[in-house]
C-alpha atoms as a PDB file:
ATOM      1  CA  UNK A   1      -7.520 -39.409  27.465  1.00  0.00           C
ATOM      2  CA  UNK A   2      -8.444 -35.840  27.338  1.00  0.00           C
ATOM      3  CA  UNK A   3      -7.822 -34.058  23.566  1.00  0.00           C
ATOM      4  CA  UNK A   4      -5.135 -31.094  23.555  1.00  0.00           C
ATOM      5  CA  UNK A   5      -7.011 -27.823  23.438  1.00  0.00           C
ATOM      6  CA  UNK A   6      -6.798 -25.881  20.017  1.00  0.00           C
ATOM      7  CA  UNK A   7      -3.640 -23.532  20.333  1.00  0.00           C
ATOM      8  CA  UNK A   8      -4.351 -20.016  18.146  1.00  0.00           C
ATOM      9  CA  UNK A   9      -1.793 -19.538  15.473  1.00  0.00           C
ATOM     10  CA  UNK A  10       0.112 -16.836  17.441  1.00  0.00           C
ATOM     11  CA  UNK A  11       3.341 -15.868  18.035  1.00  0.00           C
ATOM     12  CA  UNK A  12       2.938 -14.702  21.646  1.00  0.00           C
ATOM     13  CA  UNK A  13       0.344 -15.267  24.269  1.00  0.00           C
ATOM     14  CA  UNK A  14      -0.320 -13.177  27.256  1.00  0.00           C
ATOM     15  CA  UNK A  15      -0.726 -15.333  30.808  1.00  0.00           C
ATOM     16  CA  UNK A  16      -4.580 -14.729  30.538  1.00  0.00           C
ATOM     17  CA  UNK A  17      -4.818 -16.570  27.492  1.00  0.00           C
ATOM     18  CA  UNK A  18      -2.299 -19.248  28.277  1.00  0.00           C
ATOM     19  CA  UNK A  19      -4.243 -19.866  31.340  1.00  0.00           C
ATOM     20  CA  UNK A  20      -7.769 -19.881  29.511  1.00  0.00           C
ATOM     21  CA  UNK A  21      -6.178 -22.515  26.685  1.00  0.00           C
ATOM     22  CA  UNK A  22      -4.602 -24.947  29.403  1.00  0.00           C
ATOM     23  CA  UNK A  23      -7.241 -24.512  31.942  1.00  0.00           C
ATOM     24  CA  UNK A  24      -5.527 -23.599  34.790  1.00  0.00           C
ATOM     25  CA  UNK A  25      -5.442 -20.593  36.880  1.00  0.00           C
ATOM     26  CA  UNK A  26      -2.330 -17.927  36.196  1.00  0.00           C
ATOM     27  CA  UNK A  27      -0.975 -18.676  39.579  1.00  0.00           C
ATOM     28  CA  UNK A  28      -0.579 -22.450  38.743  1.00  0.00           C
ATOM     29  CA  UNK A  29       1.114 -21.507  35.348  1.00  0.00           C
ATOM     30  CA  UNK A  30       3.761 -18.898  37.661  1.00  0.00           C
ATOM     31  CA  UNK A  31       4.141 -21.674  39.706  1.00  0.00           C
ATOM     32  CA  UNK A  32       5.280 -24.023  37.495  1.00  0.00           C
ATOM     33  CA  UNK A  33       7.410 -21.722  36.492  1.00  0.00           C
ATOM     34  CA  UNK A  34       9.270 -21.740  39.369  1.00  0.00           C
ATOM     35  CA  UNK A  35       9.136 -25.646  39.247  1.00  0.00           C
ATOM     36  CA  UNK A  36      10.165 -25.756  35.478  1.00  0.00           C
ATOM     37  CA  UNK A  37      13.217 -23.876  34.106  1.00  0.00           C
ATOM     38  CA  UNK A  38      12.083 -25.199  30.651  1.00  0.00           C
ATOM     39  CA  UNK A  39       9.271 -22.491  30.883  1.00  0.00           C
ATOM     40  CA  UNK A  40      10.636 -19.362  30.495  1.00  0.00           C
ATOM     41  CA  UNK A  41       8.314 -16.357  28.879  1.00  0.00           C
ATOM     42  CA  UNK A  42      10.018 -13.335  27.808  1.00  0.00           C
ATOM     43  CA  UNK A  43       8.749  -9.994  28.994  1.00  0.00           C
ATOM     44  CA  UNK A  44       7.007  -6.831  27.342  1.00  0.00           C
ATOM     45  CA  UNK A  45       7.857  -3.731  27.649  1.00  0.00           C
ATOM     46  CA  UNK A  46       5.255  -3.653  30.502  1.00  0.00           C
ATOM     47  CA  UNK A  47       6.736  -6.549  32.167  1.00  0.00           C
ATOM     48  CA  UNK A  48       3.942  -8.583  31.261  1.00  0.00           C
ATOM     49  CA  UNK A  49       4.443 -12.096  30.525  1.00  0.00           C
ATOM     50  CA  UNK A  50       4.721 -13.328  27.033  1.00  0.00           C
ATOM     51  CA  UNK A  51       4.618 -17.169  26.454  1.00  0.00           C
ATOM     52  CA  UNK A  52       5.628 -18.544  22.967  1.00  0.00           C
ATOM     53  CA  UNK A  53       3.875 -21.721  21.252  1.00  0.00           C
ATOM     54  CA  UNK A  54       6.681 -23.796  22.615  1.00  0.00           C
ATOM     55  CA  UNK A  55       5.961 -22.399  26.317  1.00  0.00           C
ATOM     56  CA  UNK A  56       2.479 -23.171  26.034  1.00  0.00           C
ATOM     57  CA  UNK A  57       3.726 -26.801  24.234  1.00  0.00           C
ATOM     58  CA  UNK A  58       5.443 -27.706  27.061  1.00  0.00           C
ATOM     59  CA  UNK A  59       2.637 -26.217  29.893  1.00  0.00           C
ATOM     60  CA  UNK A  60       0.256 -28.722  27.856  1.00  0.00           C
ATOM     61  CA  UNK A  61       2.489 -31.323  28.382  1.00  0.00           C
ATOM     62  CA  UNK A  62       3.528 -30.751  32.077  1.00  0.00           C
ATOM     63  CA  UNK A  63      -0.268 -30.490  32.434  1.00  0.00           C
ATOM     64  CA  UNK A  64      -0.695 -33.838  31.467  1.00  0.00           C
ATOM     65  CA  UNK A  65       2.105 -35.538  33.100  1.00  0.00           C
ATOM     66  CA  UNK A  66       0.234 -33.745  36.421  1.00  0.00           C
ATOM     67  CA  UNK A  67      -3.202 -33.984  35.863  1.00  0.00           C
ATOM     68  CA  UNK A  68      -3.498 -37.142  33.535  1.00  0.00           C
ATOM     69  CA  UNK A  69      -0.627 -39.516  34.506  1.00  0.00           C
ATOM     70  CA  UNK A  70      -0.918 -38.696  38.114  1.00  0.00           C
ATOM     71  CA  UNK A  71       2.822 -37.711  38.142  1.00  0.00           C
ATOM     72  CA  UNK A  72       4.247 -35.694  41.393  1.00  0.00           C
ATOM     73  CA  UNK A  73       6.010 -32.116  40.639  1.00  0.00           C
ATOM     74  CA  UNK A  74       9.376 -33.881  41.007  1.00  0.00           C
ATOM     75  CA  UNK A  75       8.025 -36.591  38.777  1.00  0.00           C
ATOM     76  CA  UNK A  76       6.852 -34.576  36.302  1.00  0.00           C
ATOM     77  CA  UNK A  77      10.112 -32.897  36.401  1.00  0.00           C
ATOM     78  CA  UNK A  78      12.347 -35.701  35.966  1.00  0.00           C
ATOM     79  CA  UNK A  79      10.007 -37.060  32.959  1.00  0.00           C
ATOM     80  CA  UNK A  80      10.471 -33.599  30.961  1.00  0.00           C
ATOM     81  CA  UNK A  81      14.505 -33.343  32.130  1.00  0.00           C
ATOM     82  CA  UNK A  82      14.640 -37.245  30.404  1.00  0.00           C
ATOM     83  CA  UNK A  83      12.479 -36.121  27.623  1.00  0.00           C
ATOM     84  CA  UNK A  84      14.994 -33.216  26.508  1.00  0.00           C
ATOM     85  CA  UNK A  85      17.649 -34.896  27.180  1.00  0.00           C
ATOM     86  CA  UNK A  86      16.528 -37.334  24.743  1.00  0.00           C
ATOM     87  CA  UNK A  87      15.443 -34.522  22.107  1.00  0.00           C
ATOM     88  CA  UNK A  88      18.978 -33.124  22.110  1.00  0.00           C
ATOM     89  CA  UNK A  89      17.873 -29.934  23.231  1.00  0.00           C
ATOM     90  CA  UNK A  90      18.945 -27.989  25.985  1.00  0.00           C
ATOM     91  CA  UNK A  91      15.740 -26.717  27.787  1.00  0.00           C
ATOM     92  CA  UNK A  92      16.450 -27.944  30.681  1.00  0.00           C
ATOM     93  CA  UNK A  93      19.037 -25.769  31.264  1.00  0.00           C
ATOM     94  CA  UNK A  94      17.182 -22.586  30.357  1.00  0.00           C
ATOM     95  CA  UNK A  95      18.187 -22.231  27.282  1.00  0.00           C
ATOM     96  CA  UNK A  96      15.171 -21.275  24.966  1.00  0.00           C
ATOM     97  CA  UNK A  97      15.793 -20.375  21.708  1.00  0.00           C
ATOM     98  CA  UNK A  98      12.511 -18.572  20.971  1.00  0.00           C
ATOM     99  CA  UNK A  99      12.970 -16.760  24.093  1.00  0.00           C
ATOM    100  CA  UNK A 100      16.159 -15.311  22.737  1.00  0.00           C
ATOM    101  CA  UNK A 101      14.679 -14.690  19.430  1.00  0.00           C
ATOM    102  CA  UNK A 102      11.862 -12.417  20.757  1.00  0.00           C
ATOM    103  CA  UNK A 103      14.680 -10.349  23.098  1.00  0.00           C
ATOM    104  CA  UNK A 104      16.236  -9.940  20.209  1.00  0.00           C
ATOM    105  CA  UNK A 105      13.614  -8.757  18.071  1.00  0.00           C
ATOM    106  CA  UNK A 106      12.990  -6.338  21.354  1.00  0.00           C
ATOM    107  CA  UNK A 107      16.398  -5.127  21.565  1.00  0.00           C
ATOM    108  CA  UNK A 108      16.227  -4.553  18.035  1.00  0.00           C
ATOM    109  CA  UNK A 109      12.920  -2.394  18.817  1.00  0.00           C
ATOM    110  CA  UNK A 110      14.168  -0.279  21.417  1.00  0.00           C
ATOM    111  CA  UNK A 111      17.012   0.669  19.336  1.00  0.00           C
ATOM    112  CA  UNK A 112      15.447   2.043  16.851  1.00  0.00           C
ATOM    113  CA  UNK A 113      13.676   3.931  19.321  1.00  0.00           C
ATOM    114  CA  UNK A 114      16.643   5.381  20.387  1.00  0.00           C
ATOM    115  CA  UNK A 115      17.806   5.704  16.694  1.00  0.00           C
ATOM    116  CA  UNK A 116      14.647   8.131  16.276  1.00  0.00           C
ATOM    117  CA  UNK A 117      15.583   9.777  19.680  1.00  0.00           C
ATOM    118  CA  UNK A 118      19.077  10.766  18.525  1.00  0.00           C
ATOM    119  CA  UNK A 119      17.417  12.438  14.877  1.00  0.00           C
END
């Protein structure tokens, strides 16, 4: 069994690095999330994609399943719907509570943008 790669002590991680840290290329990682509600990144300002440690978590895991266990996309997916169902969590639904924490936190930005604006 392969060891889990060292994940930075971040708070957000652009697709470059999320790609570099799971080892696959950024167009598997948008892929999967199309395949994957559970992944959701937020977006900069500049649209970019911004992936939390619980994104990248879960990309590690679906990884696995994939790569590892040999599972099929729909396999994969049923395994992680089971496994949150089972946490108590609503992921699978799209519901990401980091993900609404950093909109938040943007929301919170960009008004006090427009707070210095109105001055």
């Amino acid at each position: 069994m392969a060891r889990s790669p060292q994940i930075p002590d971040k708070l957000y991680f652009k697709i470059g690095e999320v790609s570099q840290i799971a080892g696959v290329e950024p167009y598997v990682l948008r892929y999967w999330e199309s395949e994957f509600p559970v992944i959701n990144p937020g977006r900069s300002r500049s649209k970019q994609r911004l992936y939390t440690r619980k994104d990248l978590e879960i990309i590690l895991e679906i990884k696995r399943l994939l790569y590892e266990e040999r599972y099929t996309i729909e396999g994969a997916k049923k395994r992680m719907m089971a496994k949150e169902r089972g946490s108590g969590r609503q992921l699978s639904m799209g519901f990401n509570e980091e993900r609404y924490r950093q909109l938040l936190l943007e929301v919170k930005g960009e008004l006090k943008a427009i707070k210095r604006l109105l001055r």
